[in-house]
C-alpha atoms as a PDB file:
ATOM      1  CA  UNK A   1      77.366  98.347 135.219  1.00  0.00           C
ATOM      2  CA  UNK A   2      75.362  96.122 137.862  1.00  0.00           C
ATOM      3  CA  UNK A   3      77.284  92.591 138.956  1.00  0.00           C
ATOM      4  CA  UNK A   4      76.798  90.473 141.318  1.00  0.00           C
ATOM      5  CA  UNK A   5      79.528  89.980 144.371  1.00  0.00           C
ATOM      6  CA  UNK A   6      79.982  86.939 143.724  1.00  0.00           C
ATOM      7  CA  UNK A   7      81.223  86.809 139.878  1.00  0.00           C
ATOM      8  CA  UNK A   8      83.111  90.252 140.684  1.00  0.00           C
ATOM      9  CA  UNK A   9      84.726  87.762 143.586  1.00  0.00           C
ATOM     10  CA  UNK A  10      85.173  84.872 141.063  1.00  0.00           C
ATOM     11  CA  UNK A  11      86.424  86.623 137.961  1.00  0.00           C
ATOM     12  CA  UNK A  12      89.304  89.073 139.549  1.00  0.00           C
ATOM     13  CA  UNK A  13      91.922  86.501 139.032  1.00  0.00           C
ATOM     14  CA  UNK A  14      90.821  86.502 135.183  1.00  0.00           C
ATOM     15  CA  UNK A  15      90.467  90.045 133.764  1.00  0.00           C
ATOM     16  CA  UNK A  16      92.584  90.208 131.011  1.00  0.00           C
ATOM     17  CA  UNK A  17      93.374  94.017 129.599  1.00  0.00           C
ATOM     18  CA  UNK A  18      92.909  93.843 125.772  1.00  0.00           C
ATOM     19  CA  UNK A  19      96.495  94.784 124.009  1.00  0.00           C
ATOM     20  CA  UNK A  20      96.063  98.591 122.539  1.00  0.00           C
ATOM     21  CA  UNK A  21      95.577  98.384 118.779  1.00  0.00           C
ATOM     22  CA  UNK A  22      98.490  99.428 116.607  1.00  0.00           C
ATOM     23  CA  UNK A  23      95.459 101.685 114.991  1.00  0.00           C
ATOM     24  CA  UNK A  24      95.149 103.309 117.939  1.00  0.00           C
ATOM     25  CA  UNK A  25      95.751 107.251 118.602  1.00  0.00           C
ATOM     26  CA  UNK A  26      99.993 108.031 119.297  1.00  0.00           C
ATOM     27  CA  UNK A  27      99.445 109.550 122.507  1.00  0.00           C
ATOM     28  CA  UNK A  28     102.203 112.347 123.343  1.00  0.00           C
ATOM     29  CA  UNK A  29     105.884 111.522 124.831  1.00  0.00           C
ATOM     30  CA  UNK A  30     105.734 114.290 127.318  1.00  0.00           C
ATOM     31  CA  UNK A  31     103.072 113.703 130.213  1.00  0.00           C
ATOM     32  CA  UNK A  32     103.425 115.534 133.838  1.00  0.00           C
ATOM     33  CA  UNK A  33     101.489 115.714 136.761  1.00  0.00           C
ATOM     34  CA  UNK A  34     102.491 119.419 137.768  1.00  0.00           C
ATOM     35  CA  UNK A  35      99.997 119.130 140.899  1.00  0.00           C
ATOM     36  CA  UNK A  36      98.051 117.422 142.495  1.00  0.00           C
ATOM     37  CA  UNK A  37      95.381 117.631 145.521  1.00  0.00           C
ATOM     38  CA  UNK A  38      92.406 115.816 147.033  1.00  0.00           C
ATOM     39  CA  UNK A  39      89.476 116.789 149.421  1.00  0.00           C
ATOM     40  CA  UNK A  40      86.322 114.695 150.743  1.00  0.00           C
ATOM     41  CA  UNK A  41      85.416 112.036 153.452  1.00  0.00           C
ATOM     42  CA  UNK A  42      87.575 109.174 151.737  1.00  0.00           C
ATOM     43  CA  UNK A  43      90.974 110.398 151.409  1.00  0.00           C
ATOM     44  CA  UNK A  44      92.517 112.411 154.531  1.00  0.00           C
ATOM     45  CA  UNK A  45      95.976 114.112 153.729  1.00  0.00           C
ATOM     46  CA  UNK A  46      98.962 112.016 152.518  1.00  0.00           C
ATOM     47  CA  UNK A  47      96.079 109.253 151.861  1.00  0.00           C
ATOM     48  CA  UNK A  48      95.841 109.417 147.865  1.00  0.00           C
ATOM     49  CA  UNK A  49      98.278 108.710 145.062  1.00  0.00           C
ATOM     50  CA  UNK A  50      98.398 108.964 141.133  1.00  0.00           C
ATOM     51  CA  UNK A  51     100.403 107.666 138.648  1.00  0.00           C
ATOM     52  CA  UNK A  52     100.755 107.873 134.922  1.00  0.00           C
ATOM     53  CA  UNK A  53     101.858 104.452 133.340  1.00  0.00           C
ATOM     54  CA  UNK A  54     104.756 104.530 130.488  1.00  0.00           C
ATOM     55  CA  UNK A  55     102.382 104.593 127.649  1.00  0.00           C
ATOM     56  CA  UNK A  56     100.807 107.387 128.965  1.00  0.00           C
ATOM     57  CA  UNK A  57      97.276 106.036 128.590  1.00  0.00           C
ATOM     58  CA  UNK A  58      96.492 104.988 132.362  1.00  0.00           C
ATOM     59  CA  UNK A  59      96.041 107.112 135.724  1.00  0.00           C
ATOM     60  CA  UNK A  60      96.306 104.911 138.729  1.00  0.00           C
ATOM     61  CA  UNK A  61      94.861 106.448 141.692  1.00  0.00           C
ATOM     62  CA  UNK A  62      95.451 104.742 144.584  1.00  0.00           C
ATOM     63  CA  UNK A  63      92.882 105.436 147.566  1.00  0.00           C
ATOM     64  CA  UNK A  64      94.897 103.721 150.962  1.00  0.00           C
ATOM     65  CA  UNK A  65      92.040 105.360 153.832  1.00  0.00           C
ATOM     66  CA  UNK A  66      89.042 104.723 152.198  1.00  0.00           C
ATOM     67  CA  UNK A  67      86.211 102.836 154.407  1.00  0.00           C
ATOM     68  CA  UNK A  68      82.565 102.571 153.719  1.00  0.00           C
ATOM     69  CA  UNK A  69      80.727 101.269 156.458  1.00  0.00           C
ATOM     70  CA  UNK A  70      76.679 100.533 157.385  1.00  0.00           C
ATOM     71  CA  UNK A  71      75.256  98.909 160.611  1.00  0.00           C
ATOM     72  CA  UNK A  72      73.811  99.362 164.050  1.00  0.00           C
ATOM     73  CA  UNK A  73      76.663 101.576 165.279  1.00  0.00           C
ATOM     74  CA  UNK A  74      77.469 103.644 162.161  1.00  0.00           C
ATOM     75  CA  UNK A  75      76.081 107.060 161.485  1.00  0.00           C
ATOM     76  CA  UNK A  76      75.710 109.051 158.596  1.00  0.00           C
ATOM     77  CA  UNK A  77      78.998 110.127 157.383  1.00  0.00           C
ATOM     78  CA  UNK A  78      79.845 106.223 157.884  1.00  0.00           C
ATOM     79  CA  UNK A  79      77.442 105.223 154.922  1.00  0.00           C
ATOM     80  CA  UNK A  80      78.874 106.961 152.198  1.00  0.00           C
ATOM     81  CA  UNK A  81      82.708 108.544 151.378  1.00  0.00           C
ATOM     82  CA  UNK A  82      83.958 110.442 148.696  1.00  0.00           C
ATOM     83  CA  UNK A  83      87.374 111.782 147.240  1.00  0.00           C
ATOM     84  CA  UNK A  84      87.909 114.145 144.568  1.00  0.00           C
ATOM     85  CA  UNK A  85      91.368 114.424 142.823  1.00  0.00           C
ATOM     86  CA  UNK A  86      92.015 117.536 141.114  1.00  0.00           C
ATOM     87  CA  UNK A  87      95.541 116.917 138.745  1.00  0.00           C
ATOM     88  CA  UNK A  88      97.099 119.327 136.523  1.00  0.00           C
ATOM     89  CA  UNK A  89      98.809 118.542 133.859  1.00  0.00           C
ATOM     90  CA  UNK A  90     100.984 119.293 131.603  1.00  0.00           C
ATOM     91  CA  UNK A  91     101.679 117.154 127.998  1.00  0.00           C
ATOM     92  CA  UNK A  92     103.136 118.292 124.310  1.00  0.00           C
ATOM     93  CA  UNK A  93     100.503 120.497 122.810  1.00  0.00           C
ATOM     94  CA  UNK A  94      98.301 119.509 119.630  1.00  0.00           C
ATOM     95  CA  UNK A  95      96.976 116.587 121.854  1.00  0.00           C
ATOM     96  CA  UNK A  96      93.875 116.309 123.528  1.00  0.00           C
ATOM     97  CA  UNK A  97      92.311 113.208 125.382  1.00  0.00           C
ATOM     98  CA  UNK A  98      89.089 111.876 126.800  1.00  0.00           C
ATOM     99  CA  UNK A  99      88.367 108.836 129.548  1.00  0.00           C
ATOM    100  CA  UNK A 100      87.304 105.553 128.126  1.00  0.00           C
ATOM    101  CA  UNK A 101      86.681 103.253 131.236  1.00  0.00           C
ATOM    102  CA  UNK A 102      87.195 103.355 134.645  1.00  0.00           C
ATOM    103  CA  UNK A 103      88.075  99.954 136.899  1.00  0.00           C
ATOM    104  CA  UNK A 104      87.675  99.825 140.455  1.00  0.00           C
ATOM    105  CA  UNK A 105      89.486  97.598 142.616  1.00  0.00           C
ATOM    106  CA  UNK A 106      88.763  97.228 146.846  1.00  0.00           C
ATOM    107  CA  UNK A 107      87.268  94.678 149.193  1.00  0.00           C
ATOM    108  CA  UNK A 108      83.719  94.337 150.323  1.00  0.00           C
ATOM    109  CA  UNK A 109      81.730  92.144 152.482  1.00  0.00           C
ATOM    110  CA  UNK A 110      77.915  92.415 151.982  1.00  0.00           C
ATOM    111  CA  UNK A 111      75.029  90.277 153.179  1.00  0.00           C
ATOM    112  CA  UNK A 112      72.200  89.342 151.133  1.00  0.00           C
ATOM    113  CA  UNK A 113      69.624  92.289 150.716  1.00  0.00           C
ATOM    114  CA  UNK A 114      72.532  94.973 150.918  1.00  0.00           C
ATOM    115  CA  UNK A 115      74.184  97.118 147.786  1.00  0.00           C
ATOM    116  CA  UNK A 116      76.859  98.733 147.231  1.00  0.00           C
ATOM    117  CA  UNK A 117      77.050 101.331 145.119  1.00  0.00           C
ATOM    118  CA  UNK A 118      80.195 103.314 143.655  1.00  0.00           C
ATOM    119  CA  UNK A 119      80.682 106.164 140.882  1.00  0.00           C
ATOM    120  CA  UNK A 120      83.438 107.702 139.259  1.00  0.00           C
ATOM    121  CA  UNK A 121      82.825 111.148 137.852  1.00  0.00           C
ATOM    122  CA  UNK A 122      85.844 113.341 135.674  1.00  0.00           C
ATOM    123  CA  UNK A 123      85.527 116.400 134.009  1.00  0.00           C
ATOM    124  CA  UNK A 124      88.032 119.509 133.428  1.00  0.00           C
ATOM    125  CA  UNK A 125      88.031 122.328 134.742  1.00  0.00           C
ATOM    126  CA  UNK A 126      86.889 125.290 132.435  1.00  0.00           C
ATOM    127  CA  UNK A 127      84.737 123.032 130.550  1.00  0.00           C
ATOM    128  CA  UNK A 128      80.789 122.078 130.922  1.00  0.00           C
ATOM    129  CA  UNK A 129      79.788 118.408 130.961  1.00  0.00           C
ATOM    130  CA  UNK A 130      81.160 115.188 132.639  1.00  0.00           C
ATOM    131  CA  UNK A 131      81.930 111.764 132.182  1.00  0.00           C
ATOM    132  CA  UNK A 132      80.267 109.211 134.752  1.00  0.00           C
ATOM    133  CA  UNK A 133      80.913 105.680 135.375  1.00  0.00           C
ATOM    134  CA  UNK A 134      78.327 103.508 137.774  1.00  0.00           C
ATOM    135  CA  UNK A 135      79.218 100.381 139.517  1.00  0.00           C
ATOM    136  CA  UNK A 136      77.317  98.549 141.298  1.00  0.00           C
ATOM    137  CA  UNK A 137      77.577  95.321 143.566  1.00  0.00           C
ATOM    138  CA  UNK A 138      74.873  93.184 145.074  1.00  0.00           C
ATOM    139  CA  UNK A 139      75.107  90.972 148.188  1.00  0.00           C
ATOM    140  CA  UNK A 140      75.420  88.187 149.330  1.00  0.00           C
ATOM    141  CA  UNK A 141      79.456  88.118 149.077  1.00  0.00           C
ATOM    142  CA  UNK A 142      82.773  88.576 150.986  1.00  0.00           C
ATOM    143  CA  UNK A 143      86.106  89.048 149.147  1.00  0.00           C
ATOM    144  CA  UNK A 144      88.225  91.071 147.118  1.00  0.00           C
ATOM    145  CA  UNK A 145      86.008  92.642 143.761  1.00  0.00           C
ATOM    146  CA  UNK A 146      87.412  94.571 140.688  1.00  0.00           C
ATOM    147  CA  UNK A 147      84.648  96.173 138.103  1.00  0.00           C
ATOM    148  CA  UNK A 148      84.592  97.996 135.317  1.00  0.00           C
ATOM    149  CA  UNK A 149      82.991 100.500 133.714  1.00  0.00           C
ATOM    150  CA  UNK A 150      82.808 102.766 130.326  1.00  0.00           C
ATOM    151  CA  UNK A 151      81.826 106.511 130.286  1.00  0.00           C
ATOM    152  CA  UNK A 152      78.561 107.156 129.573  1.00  0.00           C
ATOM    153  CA  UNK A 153      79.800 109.905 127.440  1.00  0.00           C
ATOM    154  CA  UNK A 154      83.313 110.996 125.974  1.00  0.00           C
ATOM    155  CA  UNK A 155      84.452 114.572 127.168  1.00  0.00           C
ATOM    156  CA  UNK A 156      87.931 115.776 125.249  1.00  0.00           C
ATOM    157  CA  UNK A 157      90.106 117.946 127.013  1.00  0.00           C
ATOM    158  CA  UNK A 158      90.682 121.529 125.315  1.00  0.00           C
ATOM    159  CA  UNK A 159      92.558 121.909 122.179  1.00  0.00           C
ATOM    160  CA  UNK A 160      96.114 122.965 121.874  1.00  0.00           C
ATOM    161  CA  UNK A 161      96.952 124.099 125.215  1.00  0.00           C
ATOM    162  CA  UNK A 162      99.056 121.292 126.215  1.00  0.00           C
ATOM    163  CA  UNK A 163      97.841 121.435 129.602  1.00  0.00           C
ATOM    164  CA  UNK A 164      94.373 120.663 131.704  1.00  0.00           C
ATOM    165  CA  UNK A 165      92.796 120.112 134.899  1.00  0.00           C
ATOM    166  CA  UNK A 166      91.464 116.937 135.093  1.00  0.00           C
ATOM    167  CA  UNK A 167      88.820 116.279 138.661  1.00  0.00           C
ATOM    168  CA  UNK A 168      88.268 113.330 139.083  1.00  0.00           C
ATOM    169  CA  UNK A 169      85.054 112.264 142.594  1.00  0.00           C
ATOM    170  CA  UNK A 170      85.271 108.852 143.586  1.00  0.00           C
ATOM    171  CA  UNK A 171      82.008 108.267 145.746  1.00  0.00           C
ATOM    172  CA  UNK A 172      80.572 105.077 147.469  1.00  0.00           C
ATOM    173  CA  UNK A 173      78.032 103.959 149.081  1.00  0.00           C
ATOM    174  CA  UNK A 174      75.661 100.775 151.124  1.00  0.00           C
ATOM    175  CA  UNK A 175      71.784 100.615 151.130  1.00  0.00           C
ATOM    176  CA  UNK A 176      70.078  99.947 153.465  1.00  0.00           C
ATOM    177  CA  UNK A 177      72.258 101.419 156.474  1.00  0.00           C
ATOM    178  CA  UNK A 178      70.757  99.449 158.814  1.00  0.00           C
ATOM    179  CA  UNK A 179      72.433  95.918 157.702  1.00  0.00           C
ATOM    180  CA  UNK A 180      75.997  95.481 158.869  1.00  0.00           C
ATOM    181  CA  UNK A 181      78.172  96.023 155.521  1.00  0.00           C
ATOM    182  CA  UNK A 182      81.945  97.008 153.842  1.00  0.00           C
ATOM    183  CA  UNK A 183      82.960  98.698 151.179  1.00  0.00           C
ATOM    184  CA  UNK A 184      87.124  99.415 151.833  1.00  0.00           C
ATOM    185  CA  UNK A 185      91.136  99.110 150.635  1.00  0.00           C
ATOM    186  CA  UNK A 186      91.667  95.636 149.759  1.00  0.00           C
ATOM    187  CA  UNK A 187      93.638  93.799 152.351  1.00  0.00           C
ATOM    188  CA  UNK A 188      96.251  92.538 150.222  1.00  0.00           C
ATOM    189  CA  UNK A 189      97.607  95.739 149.919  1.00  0.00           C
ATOM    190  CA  UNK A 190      95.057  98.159 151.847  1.00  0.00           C
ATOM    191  CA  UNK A 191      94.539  99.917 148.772  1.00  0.00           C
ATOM    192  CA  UNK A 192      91.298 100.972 147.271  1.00  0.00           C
ATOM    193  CA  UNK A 193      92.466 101.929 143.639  1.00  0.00           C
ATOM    194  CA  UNK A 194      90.517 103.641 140.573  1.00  0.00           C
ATOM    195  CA  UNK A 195      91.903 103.104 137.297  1.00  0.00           C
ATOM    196  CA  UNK A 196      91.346 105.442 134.051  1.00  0.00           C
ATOM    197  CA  UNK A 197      92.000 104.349 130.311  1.00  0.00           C
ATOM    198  CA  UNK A 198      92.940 106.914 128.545  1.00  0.00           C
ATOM    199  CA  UNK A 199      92.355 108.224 124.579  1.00  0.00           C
ATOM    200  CA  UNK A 200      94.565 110.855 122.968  1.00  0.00           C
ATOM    201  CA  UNK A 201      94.201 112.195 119.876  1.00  0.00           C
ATOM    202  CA  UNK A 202      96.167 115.104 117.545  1.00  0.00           C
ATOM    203  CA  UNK A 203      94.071 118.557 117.496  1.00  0.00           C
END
């Protein structure tokens, strides 16, 4: 999904979750994150957290050292940052479930001519395939932004287990390097935070 800064900026105050529809999937009563760890550029030690809401349906995954900086005194590893979450867990069995969307909140400041780029990629562990969600936000703009995205394909957790190993890589990045530019935790409350909608389904 490609937006400009400036509605992302405009419109945070209005996004409006839809209400789940009675139709949809039960999803199961018993959900546990058994363990958890993360690795990469964007999330040192003690820096990431996750969260499963009360319906089950929604992983919060809050990011609270992730910077993304360009300019004349940056390097390399300043340009881009990633984290990847690996969580296993641990649900009634006969269920399996898939990603639907991904929303990414933060702050940003980018001049005109600069992008930033971010993508959220899940897939289990075991399994072949992923599920990728691009956002993307154009300069000029300063401000606090929250996307969204939807998979560009489902992938369903195994069958019948009642357990899986969900990774999820948060990666983002500016272009071009040289232009001074921000992608970071929002400074509300210096969080950068990914959230995933969730679909379950009996199996």
């Amino acid at each position: 999904m490609k937006l400009s800064i400036f509605s992302s900026l405009v419109c945070i105050s209005q996004v409006v979750l839809a209400a789940p529809s009675s139709l949809a999937p039960r999803a199961p009563k018993n959900l546990k994150v058994i363990g958890a760890s993360v690795l990469g550029s964007g999330c040192p030690y003690g820096s990431a957290k996750v969260k499963a809401d009360t319906s089950n349906t929604v992983f919060d995954i809050r990011l609270t050292d992730f910077v993304v900086k360009s300019g004349p005194k940056t390097q390399a590893a300043d340009w881009r940052k990633n984290c990847k979450l690996t969580l296993n867990l641990e649900y009634d069995e006969g269920y399996q479930f898939t990603t639907l969307s991904s929303d990414l909140r933060g702050y940003a400041i980018l001049p005109s001519g600069v992008q930033g780029r971010c993508q959220n990629t899940v897939d289990f562990t075991g399994q072949k395939g992923d599920s990728t969600y691009d956002l993307v936000i154009e300069g000029p703009g300063e401000g606090p932004f929250s996307l969204s995205s939807k998979a560009d394909a489902l992938l369903w957790s195994t069958c019948g287990t009642g357990t899986a190993i969900m990774n999820l890589n948060t990666q983002c990045w500016l272009s071009p390097p040289e232009k001074t530019a921000l992608i970071a935790v929002d400074k509300i409350n210096s969080e950068l935070t990914v959230r995933l909608s969730v679909q379950w389904r009996s199996c």
